[in-house]
Every structure is written in structure tokens, then in C-alpha cells.
Protein backbone atom coordinates (compact mmCIF):
# COMPACT_ATOMS: atom_id res chain seq x y z
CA UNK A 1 4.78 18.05 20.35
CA UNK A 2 2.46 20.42 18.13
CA UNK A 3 6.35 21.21 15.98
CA UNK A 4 6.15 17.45 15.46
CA UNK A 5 3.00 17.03 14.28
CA UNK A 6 3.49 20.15 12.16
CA UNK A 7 6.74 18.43 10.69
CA UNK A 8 4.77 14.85 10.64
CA UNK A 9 1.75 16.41 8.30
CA UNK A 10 4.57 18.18 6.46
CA UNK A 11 6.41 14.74 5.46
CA UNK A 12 3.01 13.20 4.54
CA UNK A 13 2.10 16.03 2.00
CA UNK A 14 5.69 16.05 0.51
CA UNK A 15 5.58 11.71 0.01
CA UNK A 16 2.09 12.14 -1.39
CA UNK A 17 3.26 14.93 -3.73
CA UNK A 18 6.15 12.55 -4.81
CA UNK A 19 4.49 9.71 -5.50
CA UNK A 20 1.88 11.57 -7.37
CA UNK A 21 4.52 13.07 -9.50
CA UNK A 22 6.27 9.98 -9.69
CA UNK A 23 3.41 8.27 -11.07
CA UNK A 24 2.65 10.80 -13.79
CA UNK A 25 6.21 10.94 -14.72
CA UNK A 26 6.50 7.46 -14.73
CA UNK A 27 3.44 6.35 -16.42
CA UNK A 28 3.62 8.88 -19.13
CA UNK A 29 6.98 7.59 -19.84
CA UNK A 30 5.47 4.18 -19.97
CA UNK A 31 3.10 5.05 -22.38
CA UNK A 32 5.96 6.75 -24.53
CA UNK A 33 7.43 3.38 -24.54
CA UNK A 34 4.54 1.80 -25.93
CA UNK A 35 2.88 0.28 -22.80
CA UNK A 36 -1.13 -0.55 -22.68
CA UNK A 37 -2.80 1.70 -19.71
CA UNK A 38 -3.44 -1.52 -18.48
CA UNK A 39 0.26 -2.58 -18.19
CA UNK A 40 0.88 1.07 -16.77
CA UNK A 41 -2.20 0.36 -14.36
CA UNK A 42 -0.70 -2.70 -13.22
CA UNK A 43 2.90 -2.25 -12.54
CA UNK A 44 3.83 1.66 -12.55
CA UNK A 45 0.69 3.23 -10.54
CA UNK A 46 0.15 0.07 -9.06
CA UNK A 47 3.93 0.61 -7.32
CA UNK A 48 3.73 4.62 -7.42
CA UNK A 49 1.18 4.72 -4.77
CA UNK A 50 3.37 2.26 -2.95
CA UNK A 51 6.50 4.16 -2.97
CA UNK A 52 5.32 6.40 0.36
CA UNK A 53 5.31 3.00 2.55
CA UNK A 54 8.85 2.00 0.55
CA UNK A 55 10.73 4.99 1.12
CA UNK A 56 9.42 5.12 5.19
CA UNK A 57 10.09 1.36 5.79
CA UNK A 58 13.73 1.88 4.28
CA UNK A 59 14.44 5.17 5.81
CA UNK A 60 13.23 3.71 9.43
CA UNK A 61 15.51 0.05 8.78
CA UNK A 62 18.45 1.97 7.78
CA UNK A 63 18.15 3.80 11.19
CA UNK A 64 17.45 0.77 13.16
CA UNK A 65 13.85 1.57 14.23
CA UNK A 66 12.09 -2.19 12.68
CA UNK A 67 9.43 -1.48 14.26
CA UNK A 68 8.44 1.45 12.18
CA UNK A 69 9.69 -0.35 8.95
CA UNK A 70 7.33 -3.59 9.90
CA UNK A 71 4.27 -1.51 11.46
CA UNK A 72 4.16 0.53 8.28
CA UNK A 73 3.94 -2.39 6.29
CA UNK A 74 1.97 -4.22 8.49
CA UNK A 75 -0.58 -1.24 9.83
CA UNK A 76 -0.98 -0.12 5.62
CA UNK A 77 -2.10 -3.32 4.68
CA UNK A 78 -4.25 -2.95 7.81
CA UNK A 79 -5.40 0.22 7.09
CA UNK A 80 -5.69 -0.30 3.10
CA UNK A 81 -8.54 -2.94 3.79
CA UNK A 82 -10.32 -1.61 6.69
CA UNK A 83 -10.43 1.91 5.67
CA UNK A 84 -9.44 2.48 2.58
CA UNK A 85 -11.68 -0.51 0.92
CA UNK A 86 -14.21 0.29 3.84
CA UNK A 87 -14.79 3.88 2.79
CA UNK A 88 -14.85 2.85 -0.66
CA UNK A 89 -17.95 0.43 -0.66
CA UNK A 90 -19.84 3.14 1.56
CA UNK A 91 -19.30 5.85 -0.87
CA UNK A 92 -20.70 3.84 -3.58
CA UNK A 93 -21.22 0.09 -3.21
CA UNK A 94 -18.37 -2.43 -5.61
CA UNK A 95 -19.55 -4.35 -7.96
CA UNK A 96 -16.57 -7.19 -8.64
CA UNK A 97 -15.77 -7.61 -12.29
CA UNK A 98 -11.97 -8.29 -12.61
CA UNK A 99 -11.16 -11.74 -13.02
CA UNK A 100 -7.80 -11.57 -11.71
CA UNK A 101 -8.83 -10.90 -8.50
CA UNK A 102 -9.55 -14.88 -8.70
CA UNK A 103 -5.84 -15.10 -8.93
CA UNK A 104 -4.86 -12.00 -6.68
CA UNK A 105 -6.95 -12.72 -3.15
CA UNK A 106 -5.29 -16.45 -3.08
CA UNK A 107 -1.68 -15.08 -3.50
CA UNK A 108 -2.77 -11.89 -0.59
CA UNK A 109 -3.69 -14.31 1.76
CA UNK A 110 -0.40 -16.50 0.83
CA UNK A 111 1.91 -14.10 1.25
CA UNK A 112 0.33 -12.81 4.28
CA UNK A 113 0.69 -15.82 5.88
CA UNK A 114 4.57 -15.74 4.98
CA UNK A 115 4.83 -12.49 6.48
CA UNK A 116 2.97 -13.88 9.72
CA UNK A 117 6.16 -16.81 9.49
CA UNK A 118 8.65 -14.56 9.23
CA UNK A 119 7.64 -11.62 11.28
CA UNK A 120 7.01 -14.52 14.50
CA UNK A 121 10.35 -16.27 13.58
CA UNK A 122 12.27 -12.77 14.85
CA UNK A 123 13.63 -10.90 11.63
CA UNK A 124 13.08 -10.81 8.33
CA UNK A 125 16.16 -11.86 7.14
CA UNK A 126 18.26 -10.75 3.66
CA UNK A 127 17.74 -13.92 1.84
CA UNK A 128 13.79 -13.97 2.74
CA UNK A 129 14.09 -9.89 1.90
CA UNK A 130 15.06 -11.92 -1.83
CA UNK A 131 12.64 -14.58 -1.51
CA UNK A 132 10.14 -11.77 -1.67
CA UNK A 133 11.35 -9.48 -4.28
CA UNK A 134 12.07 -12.93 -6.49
CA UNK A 135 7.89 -13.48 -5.67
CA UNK A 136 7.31 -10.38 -6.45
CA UNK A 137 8.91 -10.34 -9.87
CA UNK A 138 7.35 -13.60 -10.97
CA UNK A 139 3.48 -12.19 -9.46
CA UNK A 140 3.85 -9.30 -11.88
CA UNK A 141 4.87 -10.90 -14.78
CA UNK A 142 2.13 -13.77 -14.42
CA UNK A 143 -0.63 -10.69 -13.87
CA UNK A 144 0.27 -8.78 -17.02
CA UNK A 145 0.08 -12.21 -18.95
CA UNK A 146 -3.05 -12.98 -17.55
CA UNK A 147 -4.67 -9.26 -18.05
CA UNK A 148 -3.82 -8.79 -21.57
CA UNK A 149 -5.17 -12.38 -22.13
CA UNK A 150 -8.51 -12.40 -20.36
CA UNK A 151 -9.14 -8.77 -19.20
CA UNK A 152 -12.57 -7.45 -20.69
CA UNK A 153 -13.01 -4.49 -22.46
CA UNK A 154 -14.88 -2.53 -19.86
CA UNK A 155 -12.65 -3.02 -17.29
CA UNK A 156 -9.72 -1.64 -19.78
CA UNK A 157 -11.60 1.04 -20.51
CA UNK A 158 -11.71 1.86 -16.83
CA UNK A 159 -7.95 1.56 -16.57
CA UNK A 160 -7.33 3.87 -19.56
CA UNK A 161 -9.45 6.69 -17.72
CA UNK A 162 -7.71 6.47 -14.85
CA UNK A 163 -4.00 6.05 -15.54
CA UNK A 164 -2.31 9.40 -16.47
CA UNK A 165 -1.84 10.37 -20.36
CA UNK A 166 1.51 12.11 -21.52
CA UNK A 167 2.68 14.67 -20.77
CA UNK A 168 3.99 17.61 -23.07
CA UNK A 169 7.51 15.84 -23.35
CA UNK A 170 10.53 13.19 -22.39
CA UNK A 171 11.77 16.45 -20.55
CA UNK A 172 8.58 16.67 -17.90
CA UNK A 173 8.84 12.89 -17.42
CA UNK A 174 12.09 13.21 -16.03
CA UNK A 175 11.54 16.04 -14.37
CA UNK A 176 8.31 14.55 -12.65
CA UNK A 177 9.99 11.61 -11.89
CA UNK A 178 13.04 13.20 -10.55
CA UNK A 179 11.31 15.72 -8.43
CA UNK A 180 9.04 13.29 -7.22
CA UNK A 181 12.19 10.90 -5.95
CA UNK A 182 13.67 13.79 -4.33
CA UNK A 183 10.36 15.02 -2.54
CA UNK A 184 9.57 11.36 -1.21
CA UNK A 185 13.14 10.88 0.15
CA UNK A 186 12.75 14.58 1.61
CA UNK A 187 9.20 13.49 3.09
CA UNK A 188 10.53 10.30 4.69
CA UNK A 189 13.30 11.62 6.74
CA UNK A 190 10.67 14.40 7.85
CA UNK A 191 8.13 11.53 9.03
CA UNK A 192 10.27 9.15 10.23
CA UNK A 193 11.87 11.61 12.45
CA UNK A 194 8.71 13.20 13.76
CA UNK A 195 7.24 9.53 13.91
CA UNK A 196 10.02 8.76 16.69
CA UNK A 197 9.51 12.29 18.43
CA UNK A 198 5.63 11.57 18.51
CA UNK A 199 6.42 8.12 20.03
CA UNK A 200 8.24 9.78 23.09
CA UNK A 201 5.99 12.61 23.39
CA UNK A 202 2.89 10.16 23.24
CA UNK A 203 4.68 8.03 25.83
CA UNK A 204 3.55 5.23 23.57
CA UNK A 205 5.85 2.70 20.98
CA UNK A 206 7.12 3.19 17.88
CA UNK A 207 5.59 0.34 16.60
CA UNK A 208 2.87 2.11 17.86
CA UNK A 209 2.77 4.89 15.87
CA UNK A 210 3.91 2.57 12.89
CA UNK A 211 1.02 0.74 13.02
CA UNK A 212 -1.18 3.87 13.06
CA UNK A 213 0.06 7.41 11.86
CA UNK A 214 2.54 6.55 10.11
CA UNK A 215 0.70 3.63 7.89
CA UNK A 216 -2.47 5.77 7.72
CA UNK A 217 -0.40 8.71 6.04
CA UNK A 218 1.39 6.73 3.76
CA UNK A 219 -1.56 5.13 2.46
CA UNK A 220 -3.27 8.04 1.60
CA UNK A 221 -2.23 8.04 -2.42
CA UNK A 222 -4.11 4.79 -2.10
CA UNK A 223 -7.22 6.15 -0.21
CA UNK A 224 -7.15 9.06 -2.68
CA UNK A 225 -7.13 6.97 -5.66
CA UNK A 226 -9.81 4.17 -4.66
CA UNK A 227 -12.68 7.04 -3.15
CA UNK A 228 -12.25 8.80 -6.64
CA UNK A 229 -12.49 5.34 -8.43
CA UNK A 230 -15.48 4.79 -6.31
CA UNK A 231 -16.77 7.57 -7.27
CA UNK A 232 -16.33 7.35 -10.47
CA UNK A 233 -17.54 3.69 -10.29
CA UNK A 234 -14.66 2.44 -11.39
CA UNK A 235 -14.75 -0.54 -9.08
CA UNK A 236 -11.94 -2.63 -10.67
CA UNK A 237 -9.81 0.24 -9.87
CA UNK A 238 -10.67 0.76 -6.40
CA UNK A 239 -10.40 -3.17 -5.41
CA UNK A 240 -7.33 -4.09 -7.62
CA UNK A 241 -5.36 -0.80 -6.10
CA UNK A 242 -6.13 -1.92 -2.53
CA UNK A 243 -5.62 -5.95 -3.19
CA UNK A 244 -2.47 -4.81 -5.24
CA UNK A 245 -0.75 -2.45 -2.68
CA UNK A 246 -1.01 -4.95 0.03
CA UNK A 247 0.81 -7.52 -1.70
CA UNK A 248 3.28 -4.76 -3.17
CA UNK A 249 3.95 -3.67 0.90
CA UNK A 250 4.42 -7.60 1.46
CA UNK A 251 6.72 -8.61 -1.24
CA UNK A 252 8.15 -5.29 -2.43
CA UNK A 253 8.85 -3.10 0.62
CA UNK A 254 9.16 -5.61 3.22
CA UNK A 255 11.07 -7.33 0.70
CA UNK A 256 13.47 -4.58 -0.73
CA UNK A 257 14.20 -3.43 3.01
CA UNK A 258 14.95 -6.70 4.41
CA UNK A 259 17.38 -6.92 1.49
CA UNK A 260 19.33 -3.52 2.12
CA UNK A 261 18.96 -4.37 6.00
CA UNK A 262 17.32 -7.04 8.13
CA UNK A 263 14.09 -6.25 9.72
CA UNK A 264 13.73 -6.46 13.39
CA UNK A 265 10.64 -5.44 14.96
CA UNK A 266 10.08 -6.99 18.37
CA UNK A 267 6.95 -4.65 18.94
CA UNK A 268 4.85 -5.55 16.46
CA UNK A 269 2.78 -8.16 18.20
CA UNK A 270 1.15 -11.25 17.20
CA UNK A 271 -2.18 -9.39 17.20
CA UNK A 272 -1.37 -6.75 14.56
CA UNK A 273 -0.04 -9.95 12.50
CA UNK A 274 -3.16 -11.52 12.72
CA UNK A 275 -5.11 -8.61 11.90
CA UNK A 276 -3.24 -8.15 8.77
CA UNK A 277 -4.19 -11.97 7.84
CA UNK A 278 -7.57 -11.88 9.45
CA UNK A 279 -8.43 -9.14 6.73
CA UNK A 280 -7.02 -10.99 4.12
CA UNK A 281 -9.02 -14.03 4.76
CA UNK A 282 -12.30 -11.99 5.23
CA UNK A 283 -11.63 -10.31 2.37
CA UNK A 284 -11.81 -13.28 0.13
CA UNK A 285 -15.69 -14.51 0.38
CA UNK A 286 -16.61 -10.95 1.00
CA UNK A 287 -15.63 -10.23 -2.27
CA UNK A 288 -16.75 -12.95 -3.82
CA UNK A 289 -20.16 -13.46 -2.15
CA UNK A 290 -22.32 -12.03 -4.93
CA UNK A 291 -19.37 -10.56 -6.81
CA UNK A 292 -20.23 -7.25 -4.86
CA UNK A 293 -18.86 -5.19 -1.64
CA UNK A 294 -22.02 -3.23 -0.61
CA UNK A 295 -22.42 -0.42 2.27
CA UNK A 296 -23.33 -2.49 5.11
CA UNK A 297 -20.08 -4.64 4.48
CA UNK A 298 -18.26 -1.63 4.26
CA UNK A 299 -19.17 -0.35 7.29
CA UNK A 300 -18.27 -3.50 8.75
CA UNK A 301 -14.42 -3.29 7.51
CA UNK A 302 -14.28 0.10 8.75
CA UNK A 303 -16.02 -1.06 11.94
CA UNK A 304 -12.92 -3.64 12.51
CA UNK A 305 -10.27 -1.21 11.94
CA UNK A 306 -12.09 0.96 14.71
CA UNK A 307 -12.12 -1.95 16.99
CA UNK A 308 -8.19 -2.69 16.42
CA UNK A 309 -7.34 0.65 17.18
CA UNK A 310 -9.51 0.56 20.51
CA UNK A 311 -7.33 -2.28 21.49
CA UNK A 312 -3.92 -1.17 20.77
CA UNK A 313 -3.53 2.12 21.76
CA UNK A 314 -5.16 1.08 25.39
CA UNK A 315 -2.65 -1.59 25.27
CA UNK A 316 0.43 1.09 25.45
């Protein structure tokens, strides 16, 4: 058991060191091309941070485990809301500026809802896998209109500090983006393998340990970047990359996996469903309630998440 948890930590390190350098690669190369940090904040971090989950759900279909591939998706949006937003407001308290997120919460809770359909109707079929990825292509698009339209110049501001500048040259953006492809693919068979050796050991499911280690780790890129937004109180950041990833894991991975192979995940119960759309819903006034996320509601997310965990892992 202790090799496995050795190899799992391993596979989390290597996915987080690929998506970071896939992000620098890729938004550096962005910027080449002529791309506002803003653009590059919405679309290529935005899905950079995202590609841990991606690369885990896909390697786990392709295998036939759907329960990992649904609980990661499922258990990071989950985890992205109670933790990772959580921690965020208790470090240092969110002040709401971005408009979009007027736009963003109402699609969340949407698509979460879909998810909910599908997941309870037994698979997530190919055709809903492009139903998804055809949402998730017309969601981007809208959101960069809107932002360049109506995004204030504060909040810009805060994107151009955080997204990554150039780098020396074209040469290091391949590079980064290469070697960061190679070292998430690396890190996914590595998890996904000691996610299913875990399972056994633990005596517990595997969507189980979906739900739990294996959506914690791949979220942390995401945890990463919001605390240091927080910090930094760059609040925009650390909502948008939460409220963003979630419906990424919905339309993109669950989407994008369902297309290269349906999803069937009989373990993941009606109760980690409605979690994931419980969140989603609470989300919405908390946010909005005085355009500000303070400690004591963070502690409260967190204080959920706690309380879900207390329930499932008895449950096993």
C-alpha cells in the first residue's frame, strides 16, 4: 500500500508539473499570437489547470474504470467549491467584481443539472459526450465577446498579472508545451493505476477514491492558483478559475471522454450528484449576497465538503 501511495503522490506532482508547463508554454504562445491576457486568462489557463482532471478521466474511460472518469469530474467540481473556493475566502475574504460571473453561475448550475440527467440516465453517451463539447465551444466564444466588451479595467489588470508573459522564444513554447503533454500523460497512467491499487488495498470503491484522492490531486493547479490570487487579492481570479474549471470538467472532460468512449459509472451515487449541484446552487446567492464571499462563509463551504466526506467514506 505505502508503494502505491508513493506512486499516487508521484503521478500528482508529474500532472501538476505538466499542466503548469503546459500553461506557460501555451499562454506565452498565445500572447506571441497576439492574444489579450484576458483572452489567455480565459481560454488557455482557464483549460491548463483543467488538463490534470482531462487526462485522468480519459486515461480511466479508456480502461473501463467510469467510475474514476465520472468521480473525478464529479468529486473536482466538488472539491473546487468546497475547498478550493472555501480556503480561498478564509485566507482573505472575495470581494465580487466580475460581471460575467452574472452570466457564468446561471450556465454552472445549468450544466450541472445536465450532468445530474445524464449521469442518473446510466451513461454518458457519445452524442451527449458532443452535446457538451458543442456547449462548450459556444460558452467560450460568448465569454470572450462579453469580456472584451464589458470587462473593467481593474479586473484586466488583474488578469495581466497573473497570466504568464513570454518566454525567451517559439523554441521554449514548444518545448514547455511538449514536455508538459508528455509529463501529464506520464502522471495519469501513474495515478490511475495507483488509484485502482488504493481502491483494493482500502477495501473501499473506485468511485470512491475518484470522488476523493483522485479529484483532490487533480485539482490542486486550481487550489494553487486561487490561494495565491487570494492572496494577492486578486479575487476575480480566484472565483472565475474555480466557477470556470467546474464548467470546463462538465462540458470539456466529461464531454471529450464520453466522445472517445462512453462513460459508465454505476458507483457514483445520487448523493455525490447532488452535492455537485447543491454547491452550484449555493454558490449562486452566496456570491451575490453583497457581492462578497467573506471568512465565515468560507468556513461554511469547507465545513460541507467535511461533512460529505464523513458520509461517504462510512458508507463503503
Amino acid at each position: 500500500m505505502a508503494l502505491h501511495l508513493v506512486l499516487l503522490v508521484v503521478g500528482l506532482i508529474l500532472l501538476t508539473a505538466g499542466a503548469e508547463g503546459l500553461v506557460r508554454g501555451g499562454a506565452s504562445l498565445a500572447r506571441r499570437l497576439g492574444l489579450t491576457p484576458l483572452v489567455v486568462g480565459l481560454t488557455v489557463v482557464a483549460f491548463g489547470t483543467s488538463m490534470p482532471e482531462l487526462v485522468v478521466s480519459l486515461s480511466s474511460a479508456l480502461r473501463g474504470v467510469g467510475d474514476i472518469s465520472l468521480g473525478n469530474v464529479v468529486g473536482s467540481n466538488i472539491f473546487n467549491v468546497g475547498v478550493i473556493l472555501g480556503l480561498s475566502a478564509v485566507v482573505s475574504p472575495i470581494r465580487i467584481q466580475l460581471g460575467l460571473i452574472k452570466l457564468d453561475m446561471p450556465v454552472l448550475i445549468g450544466i450541472s443539472l445536465l450532468a445530474l440527467g445524464l449521469a442518473l440516465s446510466g451513461s454518458v453517451s457519445r452524442g451527449a459526450g458532443v452535446v457538451l463539447v458543442l456547449l462548450l465551444i459556444a460558452y467560450t466564444a460568448f465569454n470572450i465577446r462579453l469580456a472584451r466588451k464589458q470587462t473593467a479595467a481593474a479586473v484586466a489588470q488583474e488578469f495581466e498579472e497573473g497570466v504568464p508573459g513570454p518566454t525567451a522564444s517559439w523554441l521554449w513554447d514548444l518545448l514547455f508545451i511538449l514536455g508538459g503533454l508528455g509529463l501529464l500523460i506520464y502522471g495519469s497512467n501513474l495515478l490511475v493505476n495507483s488509484a485502482i491499487a488504493l481502491a483494493r488495498a482500502f477495501g473501499v470503491s473506485e468511485a470512491v477514491i475518484g470522488l476523493t484522492l483522485v479529484a483532490a490531486g487533480t485539482s490542486m493547479p486550481e487550489l494553487a492558483t486561487s490561494i495565491v490570487a487570494a492572496l494577492r487579492r486578486q479575487s476575480d481570479i480566484a472565483v472565475g478559475n474555480v466557477v470556470g474549471s467546474n464548467i470546463f470538467n462538465i462540458l470539456g472532460i466529461l464531454g471529450v471522454t464520453a466522445m472517445v468512449r462512453p462513460v459508465l459509472a454505476p458507483g457514483i451515487s445520487r448523493l455525490d450528484l447532488g452535492v455537485m449541484v447543491a454547491y452550484a446552487v449555493v454558490l449562486l446567492p452566496l456570491l451575490w449576497s453583497g457581492q462578497r464571499l467573506d471568512r465565515r462563509e468560507g468556513l461554511l463551504l469547507v465545513g460541507g465538503y467535511l461533512a460529505y466526506l464523513w458520509v461517504l467514506w462510512p458508507g463503503t
